[in-house]
Protein backbone atom coordinates (compact mmCIF):
# COMPACT_ATOMS: atom_id res chain seq x y z
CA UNK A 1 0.73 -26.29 -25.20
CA UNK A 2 -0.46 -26.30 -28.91
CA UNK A 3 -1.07 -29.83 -29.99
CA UNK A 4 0.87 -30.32 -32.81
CA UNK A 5 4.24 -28.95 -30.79
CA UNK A 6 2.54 -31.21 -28.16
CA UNK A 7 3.24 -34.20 -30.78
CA UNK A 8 5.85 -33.37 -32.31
CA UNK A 9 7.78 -33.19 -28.80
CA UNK A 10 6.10 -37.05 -28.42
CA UNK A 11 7.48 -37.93 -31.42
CA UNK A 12 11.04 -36.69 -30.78
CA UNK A 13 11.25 -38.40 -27.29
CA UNK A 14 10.13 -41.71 -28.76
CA UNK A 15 13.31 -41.37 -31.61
CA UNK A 16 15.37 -40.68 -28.38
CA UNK A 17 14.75 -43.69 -26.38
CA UNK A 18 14.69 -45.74 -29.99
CA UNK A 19 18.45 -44.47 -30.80
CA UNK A 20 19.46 -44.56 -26.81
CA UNK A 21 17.76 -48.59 -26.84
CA UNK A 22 20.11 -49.78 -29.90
CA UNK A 23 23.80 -48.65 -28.31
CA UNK A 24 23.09 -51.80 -25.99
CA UNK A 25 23.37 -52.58 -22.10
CA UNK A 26 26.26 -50.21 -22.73
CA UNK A 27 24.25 -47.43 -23.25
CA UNK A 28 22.82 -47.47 -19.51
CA UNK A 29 25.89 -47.64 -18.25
CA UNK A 30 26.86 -44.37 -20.25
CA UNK A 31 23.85 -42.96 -19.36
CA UNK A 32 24.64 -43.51 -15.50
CA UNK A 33 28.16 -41.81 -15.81
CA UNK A 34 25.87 -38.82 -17.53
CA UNK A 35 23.68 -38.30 -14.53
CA UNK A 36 26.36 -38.70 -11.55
CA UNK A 37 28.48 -35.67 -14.13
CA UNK A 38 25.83 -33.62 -14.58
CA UNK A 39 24.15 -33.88 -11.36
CA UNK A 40 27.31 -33.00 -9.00
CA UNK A 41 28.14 -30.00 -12.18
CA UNK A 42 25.37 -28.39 -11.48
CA UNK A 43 25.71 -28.88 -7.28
CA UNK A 44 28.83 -27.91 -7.59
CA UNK A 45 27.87 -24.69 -9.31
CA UNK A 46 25.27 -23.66 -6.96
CA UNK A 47 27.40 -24.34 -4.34
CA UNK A 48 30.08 -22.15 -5.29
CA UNK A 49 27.37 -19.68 -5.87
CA UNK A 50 26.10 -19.55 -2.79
CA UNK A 51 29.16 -18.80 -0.79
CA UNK A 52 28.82 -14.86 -2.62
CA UNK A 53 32.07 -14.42 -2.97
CA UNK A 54 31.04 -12.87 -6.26
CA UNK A 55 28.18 -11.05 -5.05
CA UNK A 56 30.05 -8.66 -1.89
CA UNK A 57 32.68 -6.24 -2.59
CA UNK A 58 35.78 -5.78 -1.54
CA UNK A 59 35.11 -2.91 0.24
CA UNK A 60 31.84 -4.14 1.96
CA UNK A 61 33.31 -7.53 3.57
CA UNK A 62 36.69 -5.65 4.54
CA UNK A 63 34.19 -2.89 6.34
CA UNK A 64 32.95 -6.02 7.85
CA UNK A 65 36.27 -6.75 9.78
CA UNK A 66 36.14 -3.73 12.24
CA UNK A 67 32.27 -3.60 12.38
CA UNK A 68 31.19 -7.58 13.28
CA UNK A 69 27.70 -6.66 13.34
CA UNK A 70 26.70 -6.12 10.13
CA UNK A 71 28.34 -9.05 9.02
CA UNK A 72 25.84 -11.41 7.24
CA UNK A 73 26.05 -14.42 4.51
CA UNK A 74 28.83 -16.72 4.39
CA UNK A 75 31.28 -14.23 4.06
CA UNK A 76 30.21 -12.93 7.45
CA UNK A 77 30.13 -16.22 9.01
CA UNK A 78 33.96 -17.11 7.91
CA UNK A 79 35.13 -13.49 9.41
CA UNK A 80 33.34 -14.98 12.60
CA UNK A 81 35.31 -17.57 12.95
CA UNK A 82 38.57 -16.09 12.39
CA UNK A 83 37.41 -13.07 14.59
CA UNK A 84 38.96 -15.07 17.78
CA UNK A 85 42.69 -14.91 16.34
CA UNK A 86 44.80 -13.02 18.73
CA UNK A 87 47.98 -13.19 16.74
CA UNK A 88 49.37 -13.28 13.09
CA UNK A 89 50.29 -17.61 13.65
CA UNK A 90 46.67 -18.03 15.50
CA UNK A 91 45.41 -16.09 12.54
CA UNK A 92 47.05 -18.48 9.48
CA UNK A 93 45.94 -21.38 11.85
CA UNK A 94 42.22 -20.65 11.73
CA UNK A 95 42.59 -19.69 7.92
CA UNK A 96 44.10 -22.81 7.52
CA UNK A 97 41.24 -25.05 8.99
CA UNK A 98 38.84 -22.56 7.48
CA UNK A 99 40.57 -23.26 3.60
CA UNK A 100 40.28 -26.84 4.79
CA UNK A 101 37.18 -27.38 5.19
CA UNK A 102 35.99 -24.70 2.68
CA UNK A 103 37.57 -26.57 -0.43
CA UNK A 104 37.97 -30.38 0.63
CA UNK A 105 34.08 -30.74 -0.59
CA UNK A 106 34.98 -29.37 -3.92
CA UNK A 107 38.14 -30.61 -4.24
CA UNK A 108 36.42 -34.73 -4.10
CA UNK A 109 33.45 -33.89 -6.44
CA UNK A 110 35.72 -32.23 -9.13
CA UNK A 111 37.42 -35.47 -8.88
CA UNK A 112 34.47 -37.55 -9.49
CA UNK A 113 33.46 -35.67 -11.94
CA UNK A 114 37.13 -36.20 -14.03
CA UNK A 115 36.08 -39.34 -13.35
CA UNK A 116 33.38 -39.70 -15.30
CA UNK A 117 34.77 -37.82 -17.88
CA UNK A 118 37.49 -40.04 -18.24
CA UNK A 119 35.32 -43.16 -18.05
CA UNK A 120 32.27 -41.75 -20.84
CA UNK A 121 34.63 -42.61 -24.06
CA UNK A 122 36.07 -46.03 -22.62
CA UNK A 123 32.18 -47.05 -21.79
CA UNK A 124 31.73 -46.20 -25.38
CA UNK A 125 34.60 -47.61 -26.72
CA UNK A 126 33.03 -50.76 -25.20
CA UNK A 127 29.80 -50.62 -26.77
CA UNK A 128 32.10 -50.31 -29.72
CA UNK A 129 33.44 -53.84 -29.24
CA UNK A 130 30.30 -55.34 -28.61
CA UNK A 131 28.29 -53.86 -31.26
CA UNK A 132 31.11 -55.36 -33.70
CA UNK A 133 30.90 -59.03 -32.50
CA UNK A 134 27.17 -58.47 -32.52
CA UNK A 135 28.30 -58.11 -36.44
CA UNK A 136 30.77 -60.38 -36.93
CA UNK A 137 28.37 -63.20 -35.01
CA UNK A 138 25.56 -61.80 -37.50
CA UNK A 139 27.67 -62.55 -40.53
CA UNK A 140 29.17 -65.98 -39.16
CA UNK A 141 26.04 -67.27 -38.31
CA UNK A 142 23.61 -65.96 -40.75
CA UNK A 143 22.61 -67.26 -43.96
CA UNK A 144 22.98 -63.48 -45.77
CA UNK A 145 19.27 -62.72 -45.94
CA UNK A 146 17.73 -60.39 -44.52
CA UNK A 147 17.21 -61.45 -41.01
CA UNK A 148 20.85 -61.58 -41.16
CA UNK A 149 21.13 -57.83 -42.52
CA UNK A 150 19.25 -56.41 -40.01
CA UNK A 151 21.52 -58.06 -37.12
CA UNK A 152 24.18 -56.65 -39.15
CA UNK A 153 22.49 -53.08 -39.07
CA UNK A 154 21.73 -53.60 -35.15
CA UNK A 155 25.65 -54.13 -34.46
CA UNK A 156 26.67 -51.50 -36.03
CA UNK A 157 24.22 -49.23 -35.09
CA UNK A 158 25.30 -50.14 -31.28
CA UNK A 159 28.64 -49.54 -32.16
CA UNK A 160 28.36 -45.96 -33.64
CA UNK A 161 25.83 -44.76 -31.46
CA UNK A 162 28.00 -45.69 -28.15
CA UNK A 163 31.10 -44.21 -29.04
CA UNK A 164 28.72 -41.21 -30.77
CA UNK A 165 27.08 -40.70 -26.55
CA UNK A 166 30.14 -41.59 -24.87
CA UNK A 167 32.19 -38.96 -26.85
CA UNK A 168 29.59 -36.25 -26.42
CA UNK A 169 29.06 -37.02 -22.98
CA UNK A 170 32.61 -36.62 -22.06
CA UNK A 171 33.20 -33.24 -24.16
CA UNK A 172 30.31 -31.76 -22.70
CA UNK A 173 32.32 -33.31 -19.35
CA UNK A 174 35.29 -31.20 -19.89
CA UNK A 175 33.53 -27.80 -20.59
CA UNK A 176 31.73 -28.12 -17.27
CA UNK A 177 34.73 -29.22 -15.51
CA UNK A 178 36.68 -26.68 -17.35
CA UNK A 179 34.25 -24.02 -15.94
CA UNK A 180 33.89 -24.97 -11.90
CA UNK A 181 37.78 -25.42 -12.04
CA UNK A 182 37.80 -21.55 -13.00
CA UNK A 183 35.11 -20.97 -10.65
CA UNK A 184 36.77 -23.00 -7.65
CA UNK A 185 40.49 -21.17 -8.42
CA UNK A 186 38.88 -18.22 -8.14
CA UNK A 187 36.97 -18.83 -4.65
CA UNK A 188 40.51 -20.18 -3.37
CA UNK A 189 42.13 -16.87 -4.60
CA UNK A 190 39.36 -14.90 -3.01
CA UNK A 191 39.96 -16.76 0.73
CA UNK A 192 44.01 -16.43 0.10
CA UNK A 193 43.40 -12.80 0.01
CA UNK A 194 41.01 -12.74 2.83
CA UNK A 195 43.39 -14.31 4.62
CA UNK A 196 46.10 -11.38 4.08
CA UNK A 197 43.84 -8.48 4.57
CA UNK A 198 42.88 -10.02 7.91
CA UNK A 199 46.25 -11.12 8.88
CA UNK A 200 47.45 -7.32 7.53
CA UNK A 201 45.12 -5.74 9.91
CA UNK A 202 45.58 -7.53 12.94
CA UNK A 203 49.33 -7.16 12.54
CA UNK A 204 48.97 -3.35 12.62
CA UNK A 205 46.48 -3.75 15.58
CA UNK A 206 48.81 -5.64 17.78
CA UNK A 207 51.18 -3.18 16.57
CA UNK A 208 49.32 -0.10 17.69
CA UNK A 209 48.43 -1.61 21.33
């Protein structure tokens, strides 16, 4: 790394923490909220990744229903365990444990993570508060020079820079949640309709026999 972008990326990080220190205790508080949001976003993301739902056809997981050994991935594994169904109610039944326990996970962390989008702007809101009776203590108390300026400037630094992070924080919040909520309808749609192709050919396989 070139030693000026070297510095320049020293000097940058240093004006971070300087603006993050003068919100106030607030501030770590907001900062907490940040990482539990952005932390489960991005788990929740992979997650939803990883089941492939995206990844296999249509045509290549309902091939999988008549031929159970080339069955592989998650997809493969949930056709496994409805493979046992016998009849059409046996066959909702283990569809219904499977949805269960397929969406429960996501279901809590996209409820924390509301959460925490719904707590970012009051956690600012208090910094707000504080950083104004920081002022209004400043003025009462001081004698107006400029010792008493500069507590002035502190307060209401704290209290724009609070409800500045908590505001961002919880708008960058709502476009992640807004994004795994898409993501997660779309996995449930994808198991609702694995559900009737399975159930649709069983049916005419009980039919046939």
């Amino acid at each position: 790394m070139p030693e000026v972008l070297r510095e320049h990326l020293i000097a940058l990080s240093e004006q971070a923490v300087s603006i993050w220190i003068s919100g106030g205790w607030s501030m770590v508080a907001i900062a907490f909220i940040a990482m539990v949001m952005f932390s489960l976003s991005v788990n929740v993301q992979l997650k939803l990744s990883a089941k492939g739902f995206k990844r296999v056809k249509e045509k290549l997981w309902r091939h999988w229903i008549n031929h159970p050994k080339k069955r592989e991935g998650h997809i493969g594994e949930m056709l496994d365990f409805v493979d046992s169904a016998n009849t059409v109610e046996e066959m909702r039944s283990y569809f219904e444990e499977l949805h269960s326990s397929e969406t429960k996970p996501f279901v809590r962390d996209l409820r924390v993570i509301k959460i925490c989008v719904s707590a970012a702007p009051l956690l600012g809101l208090l910094g707000t508060v504080t950083g104004m009776l920081s002022t209004f203590d400043a003025l009462a108390k001081g004698s107006g020079g400029d010792k008493t300026m500069g507590m002035v400037a502190e307060g209401i630094s704290e209290a724009l820079v609070t409800t500045e992070t908590g505001l961002i924080i919880a708008l960058s919040g709502l476009l992640f949640s807004y994004m795994i909520t898409r993501k997660f309808e779309s996995y449930k749609a994808f198991l609702a309709h694995m559900e009737t192709v399975c159930t649709q050919k069983l049916h005419k396989k009980n039919g046939k026999s």
